[in-house]
PDB file of N, CA and C in Angstrom:
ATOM      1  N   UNK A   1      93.597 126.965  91.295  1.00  0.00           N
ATOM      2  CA  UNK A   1      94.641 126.205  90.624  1.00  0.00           C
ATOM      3  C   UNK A   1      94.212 125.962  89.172  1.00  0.00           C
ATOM      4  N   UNK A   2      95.150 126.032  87.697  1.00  0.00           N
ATOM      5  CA  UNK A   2      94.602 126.354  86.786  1.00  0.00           C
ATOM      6  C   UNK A   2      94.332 124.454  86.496  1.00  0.00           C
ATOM      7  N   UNK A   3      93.667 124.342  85.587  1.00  0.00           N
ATOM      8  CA  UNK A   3      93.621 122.588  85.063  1.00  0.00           C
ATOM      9  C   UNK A   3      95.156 122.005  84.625  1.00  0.00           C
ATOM     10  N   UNK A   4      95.708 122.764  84.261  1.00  0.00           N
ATOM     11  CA  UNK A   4      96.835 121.999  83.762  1.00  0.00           C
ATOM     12  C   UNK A   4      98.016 121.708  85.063  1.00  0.00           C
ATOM     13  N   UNK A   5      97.405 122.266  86.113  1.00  0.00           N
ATOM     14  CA  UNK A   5      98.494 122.310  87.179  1.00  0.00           C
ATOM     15  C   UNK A   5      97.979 121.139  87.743  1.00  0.00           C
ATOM     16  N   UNK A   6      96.725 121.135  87.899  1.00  0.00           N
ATOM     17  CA  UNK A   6      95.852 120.256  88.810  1.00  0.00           C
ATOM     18  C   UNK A   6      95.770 119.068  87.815  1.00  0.00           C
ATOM     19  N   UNK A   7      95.736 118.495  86.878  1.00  0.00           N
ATOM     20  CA  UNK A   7      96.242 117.540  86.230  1.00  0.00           C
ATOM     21  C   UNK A   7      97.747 116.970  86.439  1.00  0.00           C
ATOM     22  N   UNK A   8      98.243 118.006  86.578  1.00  0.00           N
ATOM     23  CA  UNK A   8     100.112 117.336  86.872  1.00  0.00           C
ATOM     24  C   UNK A   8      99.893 116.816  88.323  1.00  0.00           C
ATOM     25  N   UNK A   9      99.533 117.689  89.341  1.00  0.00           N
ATOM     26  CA  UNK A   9      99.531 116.836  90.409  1.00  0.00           C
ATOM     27  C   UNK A   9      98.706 115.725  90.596  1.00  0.00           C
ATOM     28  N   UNK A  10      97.696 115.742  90.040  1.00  0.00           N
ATOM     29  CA  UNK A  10      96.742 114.149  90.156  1.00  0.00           C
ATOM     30  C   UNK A  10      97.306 113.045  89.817  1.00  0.00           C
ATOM     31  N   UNK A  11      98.146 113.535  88.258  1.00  0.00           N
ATOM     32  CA  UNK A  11      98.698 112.179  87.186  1.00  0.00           C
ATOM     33  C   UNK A  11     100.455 111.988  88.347  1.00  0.00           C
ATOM     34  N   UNK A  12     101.033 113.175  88.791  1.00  0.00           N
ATOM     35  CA  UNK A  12     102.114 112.828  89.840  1.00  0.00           C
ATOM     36  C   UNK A  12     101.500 111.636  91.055  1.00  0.00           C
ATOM     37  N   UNK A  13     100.150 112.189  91.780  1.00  0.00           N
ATOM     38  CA  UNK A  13      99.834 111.580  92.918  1.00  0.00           C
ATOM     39  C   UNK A  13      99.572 109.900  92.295  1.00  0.00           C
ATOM     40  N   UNK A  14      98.604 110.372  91.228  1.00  0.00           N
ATOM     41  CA  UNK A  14      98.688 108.316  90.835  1.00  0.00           C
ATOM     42  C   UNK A  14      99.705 107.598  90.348  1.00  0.00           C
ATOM     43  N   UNK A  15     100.863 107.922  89.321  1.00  0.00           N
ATOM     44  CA  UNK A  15     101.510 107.054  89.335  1.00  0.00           C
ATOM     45  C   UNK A  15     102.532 106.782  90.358  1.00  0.00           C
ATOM     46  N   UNK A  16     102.682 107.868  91.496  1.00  0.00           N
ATOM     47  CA  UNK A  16     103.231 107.300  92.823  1.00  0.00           C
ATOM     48  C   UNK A  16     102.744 106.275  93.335  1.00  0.00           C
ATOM     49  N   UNK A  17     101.437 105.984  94.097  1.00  0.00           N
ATOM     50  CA  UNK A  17     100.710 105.417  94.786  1.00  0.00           C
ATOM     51  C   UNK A  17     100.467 103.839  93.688  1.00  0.00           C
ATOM     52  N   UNK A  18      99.888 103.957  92.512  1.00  0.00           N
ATOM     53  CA  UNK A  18      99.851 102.765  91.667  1.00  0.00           C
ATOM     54  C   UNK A  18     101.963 102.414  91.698  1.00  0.00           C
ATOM     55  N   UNK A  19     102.461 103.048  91.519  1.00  0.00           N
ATOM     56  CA  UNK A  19     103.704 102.232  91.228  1.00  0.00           C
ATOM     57  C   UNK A  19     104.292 102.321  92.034  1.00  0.00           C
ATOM     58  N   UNK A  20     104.067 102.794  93.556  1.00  0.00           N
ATOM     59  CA  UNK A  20     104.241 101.660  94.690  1.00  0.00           C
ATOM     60  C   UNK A  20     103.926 100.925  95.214  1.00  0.00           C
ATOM     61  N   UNK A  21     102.643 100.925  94.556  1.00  0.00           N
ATOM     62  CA  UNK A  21     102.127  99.558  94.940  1.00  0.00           C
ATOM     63  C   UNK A  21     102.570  97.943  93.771  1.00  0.00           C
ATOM     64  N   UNK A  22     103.056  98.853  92.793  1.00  0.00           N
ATOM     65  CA  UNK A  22     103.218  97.470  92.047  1.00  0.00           C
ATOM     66  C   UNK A  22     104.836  97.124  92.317  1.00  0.00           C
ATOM     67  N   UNK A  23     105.372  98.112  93.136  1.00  0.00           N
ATOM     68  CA  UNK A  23     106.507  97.769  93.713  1.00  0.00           C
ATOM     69  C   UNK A  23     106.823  97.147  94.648  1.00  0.00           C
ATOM     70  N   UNK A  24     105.883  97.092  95.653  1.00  0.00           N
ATOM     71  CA  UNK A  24     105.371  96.145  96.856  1.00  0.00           C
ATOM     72  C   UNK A  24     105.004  95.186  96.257  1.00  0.00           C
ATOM     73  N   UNK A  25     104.277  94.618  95.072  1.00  0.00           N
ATOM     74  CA  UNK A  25     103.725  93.319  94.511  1.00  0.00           C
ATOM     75  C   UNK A  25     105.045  92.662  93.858  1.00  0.00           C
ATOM     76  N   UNK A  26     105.919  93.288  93.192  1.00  0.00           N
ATOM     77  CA  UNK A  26     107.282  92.506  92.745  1.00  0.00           C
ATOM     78  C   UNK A  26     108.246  92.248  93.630  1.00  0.00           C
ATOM     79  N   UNK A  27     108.503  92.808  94.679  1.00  0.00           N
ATOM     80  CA  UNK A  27     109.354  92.869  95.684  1.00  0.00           C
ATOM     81  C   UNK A  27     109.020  91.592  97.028  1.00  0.00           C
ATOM     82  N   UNK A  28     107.383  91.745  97.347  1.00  0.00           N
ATOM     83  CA  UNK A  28     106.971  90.430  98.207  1.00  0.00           C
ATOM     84  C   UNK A  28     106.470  89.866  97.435  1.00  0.00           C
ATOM     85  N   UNK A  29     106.657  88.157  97.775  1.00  0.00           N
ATOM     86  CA  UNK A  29     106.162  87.076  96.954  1.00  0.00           C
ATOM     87  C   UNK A  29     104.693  86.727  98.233  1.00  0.00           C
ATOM     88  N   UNK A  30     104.611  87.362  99.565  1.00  0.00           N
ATOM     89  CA  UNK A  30     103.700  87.038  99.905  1.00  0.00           C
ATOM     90  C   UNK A  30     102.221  88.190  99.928  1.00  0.00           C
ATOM     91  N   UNK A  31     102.760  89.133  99.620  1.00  0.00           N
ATOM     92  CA  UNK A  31     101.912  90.082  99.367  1.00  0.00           C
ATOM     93  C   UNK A  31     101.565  90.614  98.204  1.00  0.00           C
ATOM     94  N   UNK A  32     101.938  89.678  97.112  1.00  0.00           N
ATOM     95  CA  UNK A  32     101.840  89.632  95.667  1.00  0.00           C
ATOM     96  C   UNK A  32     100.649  89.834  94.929  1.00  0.00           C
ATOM     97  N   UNK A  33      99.575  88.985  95.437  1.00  0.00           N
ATOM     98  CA  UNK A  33      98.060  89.528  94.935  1.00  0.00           C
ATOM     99  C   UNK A  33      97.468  90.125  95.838  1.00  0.00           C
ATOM    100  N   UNK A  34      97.231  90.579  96.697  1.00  0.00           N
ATOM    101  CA  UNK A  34      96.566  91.638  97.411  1.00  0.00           C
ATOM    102  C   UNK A  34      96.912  92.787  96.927  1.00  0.00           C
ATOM    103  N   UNK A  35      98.610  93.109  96.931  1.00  0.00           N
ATOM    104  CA  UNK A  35      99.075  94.920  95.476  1.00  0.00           C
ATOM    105  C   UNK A  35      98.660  94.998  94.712  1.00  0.00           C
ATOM    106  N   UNK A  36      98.774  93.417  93.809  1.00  0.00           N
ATOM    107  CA  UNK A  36      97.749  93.661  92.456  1.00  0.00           C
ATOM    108  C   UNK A  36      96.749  94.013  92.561  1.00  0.00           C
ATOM    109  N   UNK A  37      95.905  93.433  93.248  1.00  0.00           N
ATOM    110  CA  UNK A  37      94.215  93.275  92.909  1.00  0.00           C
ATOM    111  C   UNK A  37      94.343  95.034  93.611  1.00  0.00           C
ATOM    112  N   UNK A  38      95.107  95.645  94.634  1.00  0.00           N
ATOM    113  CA  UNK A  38      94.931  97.135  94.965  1.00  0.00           C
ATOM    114  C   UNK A  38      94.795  98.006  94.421  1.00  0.00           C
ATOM    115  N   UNK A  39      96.139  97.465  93.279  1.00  0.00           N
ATOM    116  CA  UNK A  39      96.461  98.624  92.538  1.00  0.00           C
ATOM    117  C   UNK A  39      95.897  98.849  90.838  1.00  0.00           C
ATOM    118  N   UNK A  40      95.309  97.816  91.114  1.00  0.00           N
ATOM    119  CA  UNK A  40      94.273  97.213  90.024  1.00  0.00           C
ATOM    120  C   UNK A  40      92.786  98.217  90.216  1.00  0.00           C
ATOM    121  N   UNK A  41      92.650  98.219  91.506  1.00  0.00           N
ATOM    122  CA  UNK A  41      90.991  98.926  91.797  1.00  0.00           C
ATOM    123  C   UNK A  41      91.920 100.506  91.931  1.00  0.00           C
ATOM    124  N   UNK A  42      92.688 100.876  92.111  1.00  0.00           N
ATOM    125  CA  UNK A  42      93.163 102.260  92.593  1.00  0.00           C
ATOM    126  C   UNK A  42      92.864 103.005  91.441  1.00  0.00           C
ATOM    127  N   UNK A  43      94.049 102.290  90.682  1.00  0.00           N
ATOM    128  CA  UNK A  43      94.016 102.514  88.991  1.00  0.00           C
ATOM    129  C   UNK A  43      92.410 103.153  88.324  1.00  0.00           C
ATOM    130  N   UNK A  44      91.954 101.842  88.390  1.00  0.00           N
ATOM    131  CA  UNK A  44      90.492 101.842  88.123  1.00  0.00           C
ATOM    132  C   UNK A  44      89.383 103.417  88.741  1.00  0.00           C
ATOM    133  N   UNK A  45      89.856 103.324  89.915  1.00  0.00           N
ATOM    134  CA  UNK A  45      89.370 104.332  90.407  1.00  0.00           C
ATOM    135  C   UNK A  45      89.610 105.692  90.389  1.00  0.00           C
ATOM    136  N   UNK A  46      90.811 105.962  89.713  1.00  0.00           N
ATOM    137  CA  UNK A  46      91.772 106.829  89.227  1.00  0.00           C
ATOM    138  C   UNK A  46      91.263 107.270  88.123  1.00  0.00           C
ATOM    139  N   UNK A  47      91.215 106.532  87.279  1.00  0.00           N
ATOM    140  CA  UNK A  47      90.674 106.161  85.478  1.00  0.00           C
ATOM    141  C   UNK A  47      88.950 106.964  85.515  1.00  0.00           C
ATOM    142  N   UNK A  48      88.498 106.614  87.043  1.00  0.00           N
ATOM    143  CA  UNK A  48      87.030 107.023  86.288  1.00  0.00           C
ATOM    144  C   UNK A  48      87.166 108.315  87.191  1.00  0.00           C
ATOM    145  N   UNK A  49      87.962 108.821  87.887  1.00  0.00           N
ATOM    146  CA  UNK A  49      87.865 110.521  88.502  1.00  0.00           C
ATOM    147  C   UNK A  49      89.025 110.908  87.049  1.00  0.00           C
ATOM    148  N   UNK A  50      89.643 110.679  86.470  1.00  0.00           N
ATOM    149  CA  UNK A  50      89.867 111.286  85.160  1.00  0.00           C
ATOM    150  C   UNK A  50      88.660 112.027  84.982  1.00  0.00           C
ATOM    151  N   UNK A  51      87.508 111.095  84.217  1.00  0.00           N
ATOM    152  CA  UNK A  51      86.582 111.250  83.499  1.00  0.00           C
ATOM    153  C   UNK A  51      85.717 112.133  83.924  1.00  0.00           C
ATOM    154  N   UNK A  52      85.462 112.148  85.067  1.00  0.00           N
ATOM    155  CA  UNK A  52      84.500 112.733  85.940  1.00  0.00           C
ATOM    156  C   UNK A  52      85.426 114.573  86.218  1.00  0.00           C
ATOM    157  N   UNK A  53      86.104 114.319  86.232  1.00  0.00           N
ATOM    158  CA  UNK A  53      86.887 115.997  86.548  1.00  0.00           C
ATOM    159  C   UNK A  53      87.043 116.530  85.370  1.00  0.00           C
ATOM    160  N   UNK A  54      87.875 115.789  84.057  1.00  0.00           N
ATOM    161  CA  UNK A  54      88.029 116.681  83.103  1.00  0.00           C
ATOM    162  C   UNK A  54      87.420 116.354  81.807  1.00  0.00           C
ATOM    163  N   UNK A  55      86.565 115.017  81.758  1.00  0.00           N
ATOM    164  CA  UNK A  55      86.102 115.321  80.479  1.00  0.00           C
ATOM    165  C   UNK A  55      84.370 115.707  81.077  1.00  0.00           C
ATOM    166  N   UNK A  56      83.473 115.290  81.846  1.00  0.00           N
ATOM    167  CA  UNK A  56      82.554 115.926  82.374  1.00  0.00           C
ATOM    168  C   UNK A  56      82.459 117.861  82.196  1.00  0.00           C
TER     169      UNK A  56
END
């Protein structure tokens, strides 16, 4: 798979998963910080396999 393909699907797969989860956090008022703080570490965890796949 060339990089630019495999970049579209990574940056597709995370902002699915992060912005359903911050869709689950606006939508329940009782499950409100547990999405955050999720989608907070997902993100995060997202952010540093960026780094690690394509600028490495």
């Amino acid at each position: 798979m060339p990089p630019a393909v495999r970049l579209i699907v990574i940056s597709a797969f995370v902002l699915l998963t992060v912005g359903l989860l911050v869709l689950g956090a606006v939508k329940s008022k009782q499950m409100r910080v547990p999405f955050t703080i999720l989608a907070i570490v997902l993100a995060f965890i997202y952010i540093v396999s960026y780094i690690v796949l394509f600028v490495l």
